[in-house]
N, C-alpha and C. Protein backbone atom coordinates (compact mmCIF):
# COMPACT_ATOMS: atom_id res chain seq x y z
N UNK A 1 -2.17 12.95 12.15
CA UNK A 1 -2.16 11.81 13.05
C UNK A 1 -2.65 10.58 12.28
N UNK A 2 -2.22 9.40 12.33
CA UNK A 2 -2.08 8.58 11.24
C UNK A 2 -3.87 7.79 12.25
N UNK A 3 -4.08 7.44 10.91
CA UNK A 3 -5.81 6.78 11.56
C UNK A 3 -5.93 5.23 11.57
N UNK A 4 -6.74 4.39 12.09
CA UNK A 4 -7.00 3.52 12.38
C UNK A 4 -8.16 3.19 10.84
N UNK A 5 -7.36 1.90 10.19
CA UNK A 5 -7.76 1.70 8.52
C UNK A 5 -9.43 0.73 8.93
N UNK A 6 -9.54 0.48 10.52
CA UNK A 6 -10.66 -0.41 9.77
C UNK A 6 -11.59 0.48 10.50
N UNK A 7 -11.40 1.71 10.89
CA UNK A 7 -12.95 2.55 11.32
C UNK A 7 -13.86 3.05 10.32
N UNK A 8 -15.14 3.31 10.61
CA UNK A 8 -16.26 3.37 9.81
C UNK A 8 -15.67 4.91 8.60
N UNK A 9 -16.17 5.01 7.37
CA UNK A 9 -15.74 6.16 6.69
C UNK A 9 -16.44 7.25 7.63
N UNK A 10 -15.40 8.17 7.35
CA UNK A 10 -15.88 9.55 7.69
C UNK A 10 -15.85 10.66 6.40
N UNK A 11 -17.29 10.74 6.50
CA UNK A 11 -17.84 11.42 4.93
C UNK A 11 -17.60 13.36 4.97
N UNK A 12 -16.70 13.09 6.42
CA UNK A 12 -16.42 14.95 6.54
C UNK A 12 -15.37 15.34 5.86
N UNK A 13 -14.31 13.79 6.22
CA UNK A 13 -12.84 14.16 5.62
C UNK A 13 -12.47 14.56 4.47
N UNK A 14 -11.01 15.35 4.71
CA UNK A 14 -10.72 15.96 3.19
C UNK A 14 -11.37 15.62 2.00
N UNK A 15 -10.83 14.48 1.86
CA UNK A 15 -11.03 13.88 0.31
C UNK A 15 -12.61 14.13 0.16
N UNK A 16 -13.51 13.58 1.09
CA UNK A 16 -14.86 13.29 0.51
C UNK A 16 -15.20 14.58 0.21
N UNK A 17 -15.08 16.19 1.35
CA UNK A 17 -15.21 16.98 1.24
C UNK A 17 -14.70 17.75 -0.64
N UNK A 18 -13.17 17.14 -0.78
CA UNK A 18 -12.85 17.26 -2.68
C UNK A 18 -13.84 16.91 -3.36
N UNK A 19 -14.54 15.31 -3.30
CA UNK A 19 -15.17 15.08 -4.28
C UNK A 19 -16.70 15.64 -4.42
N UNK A 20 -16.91 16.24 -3.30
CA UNK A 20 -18.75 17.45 -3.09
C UNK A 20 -18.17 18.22 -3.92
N UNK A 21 -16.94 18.54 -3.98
CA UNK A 21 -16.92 20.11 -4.72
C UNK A 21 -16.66 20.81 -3.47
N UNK A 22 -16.73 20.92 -2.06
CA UNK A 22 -16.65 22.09 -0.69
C UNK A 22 -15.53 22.35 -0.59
N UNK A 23 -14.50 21.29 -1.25
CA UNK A 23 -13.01 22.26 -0.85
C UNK A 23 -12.49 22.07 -2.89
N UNK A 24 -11.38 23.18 -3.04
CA UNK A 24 -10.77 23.27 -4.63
C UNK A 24 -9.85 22.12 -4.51
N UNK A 25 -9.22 21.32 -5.52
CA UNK A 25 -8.08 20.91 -5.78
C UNK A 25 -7.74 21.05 -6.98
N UNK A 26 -6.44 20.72 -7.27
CA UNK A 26 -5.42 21.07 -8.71
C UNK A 26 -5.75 19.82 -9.65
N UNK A 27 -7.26 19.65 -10.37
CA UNK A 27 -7.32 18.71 -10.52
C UNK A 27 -6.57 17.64 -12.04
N UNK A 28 -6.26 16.88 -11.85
CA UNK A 28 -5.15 16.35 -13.33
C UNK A 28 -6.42 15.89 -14.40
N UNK A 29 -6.98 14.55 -13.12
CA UNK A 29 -8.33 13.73 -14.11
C UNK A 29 -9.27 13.17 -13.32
N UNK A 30 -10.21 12.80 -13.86
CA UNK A 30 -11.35 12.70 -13.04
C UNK A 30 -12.18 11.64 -14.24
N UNK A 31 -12.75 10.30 -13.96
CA UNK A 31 -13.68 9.96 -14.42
C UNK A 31 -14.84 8.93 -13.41
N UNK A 32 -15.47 8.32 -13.86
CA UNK A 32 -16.68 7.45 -13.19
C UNK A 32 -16.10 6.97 -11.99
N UNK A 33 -14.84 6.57 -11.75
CA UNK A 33 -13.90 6.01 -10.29
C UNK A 33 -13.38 6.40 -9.52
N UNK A 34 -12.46 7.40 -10.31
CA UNK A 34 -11.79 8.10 -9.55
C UNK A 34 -11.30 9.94 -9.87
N UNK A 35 -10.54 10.19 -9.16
CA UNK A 35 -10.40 11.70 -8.95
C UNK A 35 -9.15 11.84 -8.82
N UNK A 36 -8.20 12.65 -9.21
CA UNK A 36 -6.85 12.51 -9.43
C UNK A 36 -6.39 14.33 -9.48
N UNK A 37 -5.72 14.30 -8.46
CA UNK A 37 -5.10 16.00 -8.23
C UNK A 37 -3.74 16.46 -7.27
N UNK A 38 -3.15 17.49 -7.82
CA UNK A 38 -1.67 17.42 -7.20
C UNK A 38 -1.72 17.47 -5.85
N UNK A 39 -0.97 17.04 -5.30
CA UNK A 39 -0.84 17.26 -3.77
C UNK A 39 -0.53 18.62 -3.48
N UNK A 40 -0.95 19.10 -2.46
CA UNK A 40 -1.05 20.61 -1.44
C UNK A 40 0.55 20.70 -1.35
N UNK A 41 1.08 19.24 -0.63
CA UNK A 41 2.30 19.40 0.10
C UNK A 41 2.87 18.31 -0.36
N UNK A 42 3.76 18.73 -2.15
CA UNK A 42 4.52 17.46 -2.66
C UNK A 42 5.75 17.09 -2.26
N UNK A 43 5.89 16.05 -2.29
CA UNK A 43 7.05 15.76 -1.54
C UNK A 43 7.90 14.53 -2.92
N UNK A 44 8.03 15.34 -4.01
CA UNK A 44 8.60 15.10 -5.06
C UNK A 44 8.28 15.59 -6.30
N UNK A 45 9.11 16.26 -7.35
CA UNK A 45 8.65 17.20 -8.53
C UNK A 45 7.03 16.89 -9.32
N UNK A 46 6.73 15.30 -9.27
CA UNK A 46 5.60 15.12 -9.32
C UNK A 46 4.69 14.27 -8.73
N UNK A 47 3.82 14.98 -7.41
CA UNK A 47 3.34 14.25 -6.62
C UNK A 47 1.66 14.04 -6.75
N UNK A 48 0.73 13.46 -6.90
CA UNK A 48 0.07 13.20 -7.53
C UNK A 48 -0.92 12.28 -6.81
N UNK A 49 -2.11 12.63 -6.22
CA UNK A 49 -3.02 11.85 -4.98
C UNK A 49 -3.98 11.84 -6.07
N UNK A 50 -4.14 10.08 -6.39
CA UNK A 50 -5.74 9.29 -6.68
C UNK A 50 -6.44 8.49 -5.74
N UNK A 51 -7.74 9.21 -6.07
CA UNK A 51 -8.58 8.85 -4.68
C UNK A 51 -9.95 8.24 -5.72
N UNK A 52 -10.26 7.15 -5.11
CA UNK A 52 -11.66 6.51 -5.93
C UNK A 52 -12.77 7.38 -5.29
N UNK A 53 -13.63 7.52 -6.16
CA UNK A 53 -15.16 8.33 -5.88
C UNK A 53 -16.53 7.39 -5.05
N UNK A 54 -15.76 6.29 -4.48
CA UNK A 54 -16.53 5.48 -3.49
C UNK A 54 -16.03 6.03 -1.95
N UNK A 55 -16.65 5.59 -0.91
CA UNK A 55 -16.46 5.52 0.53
C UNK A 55 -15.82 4.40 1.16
N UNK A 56 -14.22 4.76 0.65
CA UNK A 56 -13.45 3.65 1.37
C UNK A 56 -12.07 4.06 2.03
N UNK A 57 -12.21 3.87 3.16
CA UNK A 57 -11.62 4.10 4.17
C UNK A 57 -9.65 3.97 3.80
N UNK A 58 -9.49 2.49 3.08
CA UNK A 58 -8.49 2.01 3.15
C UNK A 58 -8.16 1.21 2.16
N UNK A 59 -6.64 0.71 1.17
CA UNK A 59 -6.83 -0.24 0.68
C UNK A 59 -7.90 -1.93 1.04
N UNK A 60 -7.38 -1.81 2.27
CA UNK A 60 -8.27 -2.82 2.64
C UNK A 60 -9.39 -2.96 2.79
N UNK A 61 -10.04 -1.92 2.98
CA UNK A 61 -11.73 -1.58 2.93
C UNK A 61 -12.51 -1.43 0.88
N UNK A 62 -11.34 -0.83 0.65
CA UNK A 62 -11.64 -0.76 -1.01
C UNK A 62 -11.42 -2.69 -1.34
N UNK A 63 -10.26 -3.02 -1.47
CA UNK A 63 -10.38 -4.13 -2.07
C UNK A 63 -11.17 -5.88 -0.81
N UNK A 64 -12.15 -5.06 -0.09
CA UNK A 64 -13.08 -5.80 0.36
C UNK A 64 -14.13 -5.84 -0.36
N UNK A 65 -14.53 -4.44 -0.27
CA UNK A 65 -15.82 -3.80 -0.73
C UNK A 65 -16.66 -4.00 -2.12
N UNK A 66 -15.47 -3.24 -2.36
CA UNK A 66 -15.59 -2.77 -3.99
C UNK A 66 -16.04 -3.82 -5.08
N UNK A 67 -16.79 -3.58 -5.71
CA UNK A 67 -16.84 -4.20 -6.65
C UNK A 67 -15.87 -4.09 -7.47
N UNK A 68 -15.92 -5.57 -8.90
CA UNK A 68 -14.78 -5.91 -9.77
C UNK A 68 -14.92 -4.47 -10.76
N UNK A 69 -15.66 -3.80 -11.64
CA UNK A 69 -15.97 -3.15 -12.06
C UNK A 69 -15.51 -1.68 -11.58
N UNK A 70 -16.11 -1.23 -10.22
CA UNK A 70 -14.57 -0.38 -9.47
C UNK A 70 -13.58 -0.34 -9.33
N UNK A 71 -12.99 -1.65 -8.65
CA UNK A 71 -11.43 -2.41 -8.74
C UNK A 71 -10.70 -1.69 -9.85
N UNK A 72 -11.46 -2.27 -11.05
CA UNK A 72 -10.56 -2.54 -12.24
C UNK A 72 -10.57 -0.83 -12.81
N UNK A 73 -11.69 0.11 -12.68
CA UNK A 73 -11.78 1.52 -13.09
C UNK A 73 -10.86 1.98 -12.32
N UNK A 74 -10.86 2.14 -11.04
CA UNK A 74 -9.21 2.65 -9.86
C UNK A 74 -8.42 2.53 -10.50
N UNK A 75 -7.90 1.45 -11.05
CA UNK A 75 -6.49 0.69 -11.16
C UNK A 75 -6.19 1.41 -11.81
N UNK A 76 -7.55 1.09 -13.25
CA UNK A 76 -6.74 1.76 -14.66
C UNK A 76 -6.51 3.50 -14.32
N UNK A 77 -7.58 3.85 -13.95
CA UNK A 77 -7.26 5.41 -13.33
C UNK A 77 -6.10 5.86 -13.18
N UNK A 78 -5.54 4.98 -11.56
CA UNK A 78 -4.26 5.34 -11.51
C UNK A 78 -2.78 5.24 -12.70
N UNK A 79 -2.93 3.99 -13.08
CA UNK A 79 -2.43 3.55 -15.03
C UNK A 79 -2.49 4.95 -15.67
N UNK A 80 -3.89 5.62 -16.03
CA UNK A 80 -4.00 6.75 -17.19
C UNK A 80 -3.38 7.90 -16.57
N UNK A 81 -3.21 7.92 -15.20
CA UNK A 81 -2.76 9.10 -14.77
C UNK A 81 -1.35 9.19 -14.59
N UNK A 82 -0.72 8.29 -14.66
CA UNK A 82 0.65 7.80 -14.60
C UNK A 82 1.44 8.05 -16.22
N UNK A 83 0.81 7.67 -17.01
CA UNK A 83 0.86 7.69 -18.23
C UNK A 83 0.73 8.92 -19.09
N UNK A 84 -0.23 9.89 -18.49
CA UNK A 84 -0.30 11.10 -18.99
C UNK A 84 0.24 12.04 -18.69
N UNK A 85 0.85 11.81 -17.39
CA UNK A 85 1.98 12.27 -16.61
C UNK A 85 2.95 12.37 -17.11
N UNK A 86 3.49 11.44 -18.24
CA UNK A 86 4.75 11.05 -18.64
C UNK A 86 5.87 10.06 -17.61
N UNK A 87 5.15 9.68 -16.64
CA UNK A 87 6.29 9.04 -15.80
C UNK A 87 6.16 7.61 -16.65
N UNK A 88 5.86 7.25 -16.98
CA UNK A 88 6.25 5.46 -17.35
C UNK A 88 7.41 5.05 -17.59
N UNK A 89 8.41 5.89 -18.12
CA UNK A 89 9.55 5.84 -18.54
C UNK A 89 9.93 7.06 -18.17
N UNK A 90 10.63 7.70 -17.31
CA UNK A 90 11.96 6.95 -16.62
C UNK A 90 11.28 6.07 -15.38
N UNK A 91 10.09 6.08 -14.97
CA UNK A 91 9.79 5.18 -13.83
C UNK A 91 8.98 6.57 -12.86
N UNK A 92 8.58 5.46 -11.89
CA UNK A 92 7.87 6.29 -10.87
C UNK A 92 7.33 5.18 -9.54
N UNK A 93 7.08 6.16 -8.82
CA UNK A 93 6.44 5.18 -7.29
C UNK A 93 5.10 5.32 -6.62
N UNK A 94 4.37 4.26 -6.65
CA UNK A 94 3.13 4.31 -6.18
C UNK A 94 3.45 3.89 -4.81
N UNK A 95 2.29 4.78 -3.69
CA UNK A 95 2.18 4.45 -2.12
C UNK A 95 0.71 4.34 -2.08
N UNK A 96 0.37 3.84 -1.35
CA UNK A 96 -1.13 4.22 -0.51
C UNK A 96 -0.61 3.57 0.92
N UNK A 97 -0.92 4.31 1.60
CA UNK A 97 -0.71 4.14 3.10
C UNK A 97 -1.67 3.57 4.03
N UNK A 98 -1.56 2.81 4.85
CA UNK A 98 -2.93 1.88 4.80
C UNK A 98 -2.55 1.73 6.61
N UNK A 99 -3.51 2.31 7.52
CA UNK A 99 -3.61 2.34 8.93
C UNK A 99 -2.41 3.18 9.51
N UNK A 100 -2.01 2.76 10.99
CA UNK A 100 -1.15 3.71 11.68
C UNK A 100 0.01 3.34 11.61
N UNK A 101 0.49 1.69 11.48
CA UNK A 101 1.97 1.79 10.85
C UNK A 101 2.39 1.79 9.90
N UNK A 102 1.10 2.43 8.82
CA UNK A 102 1.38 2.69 7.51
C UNK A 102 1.40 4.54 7.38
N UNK A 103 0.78 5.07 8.58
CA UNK A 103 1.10 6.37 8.57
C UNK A 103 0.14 6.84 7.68
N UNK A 104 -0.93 6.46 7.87
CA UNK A 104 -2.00 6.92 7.08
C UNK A 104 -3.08 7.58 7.57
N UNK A 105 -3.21 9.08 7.05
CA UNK A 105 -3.62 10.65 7.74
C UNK A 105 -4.91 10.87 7.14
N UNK A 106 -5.33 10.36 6.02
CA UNK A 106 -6.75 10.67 5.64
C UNK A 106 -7.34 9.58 5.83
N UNK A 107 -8.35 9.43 6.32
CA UNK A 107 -9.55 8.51 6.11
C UNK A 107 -10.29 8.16 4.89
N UNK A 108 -9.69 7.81 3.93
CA UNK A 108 -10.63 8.19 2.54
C UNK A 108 -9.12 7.36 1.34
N UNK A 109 -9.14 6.17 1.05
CA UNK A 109 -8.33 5.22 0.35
C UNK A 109 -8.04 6.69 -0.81
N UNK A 110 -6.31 6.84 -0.73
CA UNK A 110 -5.69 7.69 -1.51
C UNK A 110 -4.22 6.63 -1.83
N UNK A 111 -3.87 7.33 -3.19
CA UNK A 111 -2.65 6.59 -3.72
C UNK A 111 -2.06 7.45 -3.94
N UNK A 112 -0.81 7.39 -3.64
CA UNK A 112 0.16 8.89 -4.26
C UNK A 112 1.24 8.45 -5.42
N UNK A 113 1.07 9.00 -6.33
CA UNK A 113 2.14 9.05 -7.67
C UNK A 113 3.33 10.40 -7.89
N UNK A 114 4.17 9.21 -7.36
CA UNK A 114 5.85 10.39 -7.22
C UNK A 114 6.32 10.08 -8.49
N UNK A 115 6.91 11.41 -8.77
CA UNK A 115 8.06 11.01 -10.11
C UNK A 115 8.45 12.55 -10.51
N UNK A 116 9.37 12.52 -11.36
CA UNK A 116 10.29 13.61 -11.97
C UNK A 116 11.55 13.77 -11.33
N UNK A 117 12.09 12.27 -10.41
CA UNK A 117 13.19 12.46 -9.92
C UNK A 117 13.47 10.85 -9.43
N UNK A 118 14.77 11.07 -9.24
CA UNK A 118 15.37 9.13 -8.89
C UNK A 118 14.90 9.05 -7.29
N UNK A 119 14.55 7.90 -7.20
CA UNK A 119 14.20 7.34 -5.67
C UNK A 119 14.98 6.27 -5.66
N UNK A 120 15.70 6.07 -4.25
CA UNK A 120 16.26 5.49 -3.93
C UNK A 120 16.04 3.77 -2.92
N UNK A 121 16.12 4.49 -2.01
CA UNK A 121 15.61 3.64 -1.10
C UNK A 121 14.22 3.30 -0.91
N UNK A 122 13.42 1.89 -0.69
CA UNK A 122 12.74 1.25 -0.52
C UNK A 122 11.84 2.43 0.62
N UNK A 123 12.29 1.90 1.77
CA UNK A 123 11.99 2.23 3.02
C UNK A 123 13.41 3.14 3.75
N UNK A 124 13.54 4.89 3.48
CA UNK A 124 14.15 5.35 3.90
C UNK A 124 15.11 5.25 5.91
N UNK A 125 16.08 4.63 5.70
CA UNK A 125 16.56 4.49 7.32
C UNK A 125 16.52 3.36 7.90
N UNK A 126 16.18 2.32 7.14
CA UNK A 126 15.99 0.75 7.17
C UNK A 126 17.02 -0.44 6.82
């Protein structure tokens, strides 16, 4: 059920629960920012959820919050993980889903990195 991006974090949800260590993930990389591991349920040959190691709800709650120094560790995060991936070439697609008409199911600012296949459409049915 897609969540409401400007409610308070909830430190139960998945993700935060990943970064205690209380639940496993498939993890790729991990440094001072962020946390980077395959998705449960990919929905492309390489699907790929980076999540920063702060308490932020939402893009919009992260790039309120956050300091420049976080900002810029995320970013590159997502960058090194993209890169080590091998997607840079042929290409690839970044999402983060941000409130309920963004269809966004975790509470906890996640980015997903698709690739190992052609994407087409923008916004599928549009």
């Amino acid at each position: 059920m897609p969540i409401d991006a400007t409610q308070p974090y909830d430190d139960g949800n998945v993700f935060a629960r990943i970064l205690r260590g209380e639940l496993p993930c498939k993890k790729v990389y991990e440094d001072d920012f962020a946390l980077a591991f395959h998705d449960i349920n990919p929905q492309a040959p390489v699907h790929i959820l980076v999540i920063p190691k702060g308490p932020y709800v939402s893009w919009d709650d992260f790039s309120t919050k956050a300091g420049d120094v976080e900002l810029a560790g995320f970013i590159r995060a997502v960058g090194h993980v993209a890169r080590e991936a091998g997607l840079v070439e042929p290409g690839y697609r970044l999402l983060a889903n941000i409130g309920g008409h963004g269809h966004q199911e975790v509470p906890h600012l996640h980015v997903h990195i698709f690739g190992g296949r052609q994407f087409r459409e923008m916004i599928p049915g549009v």
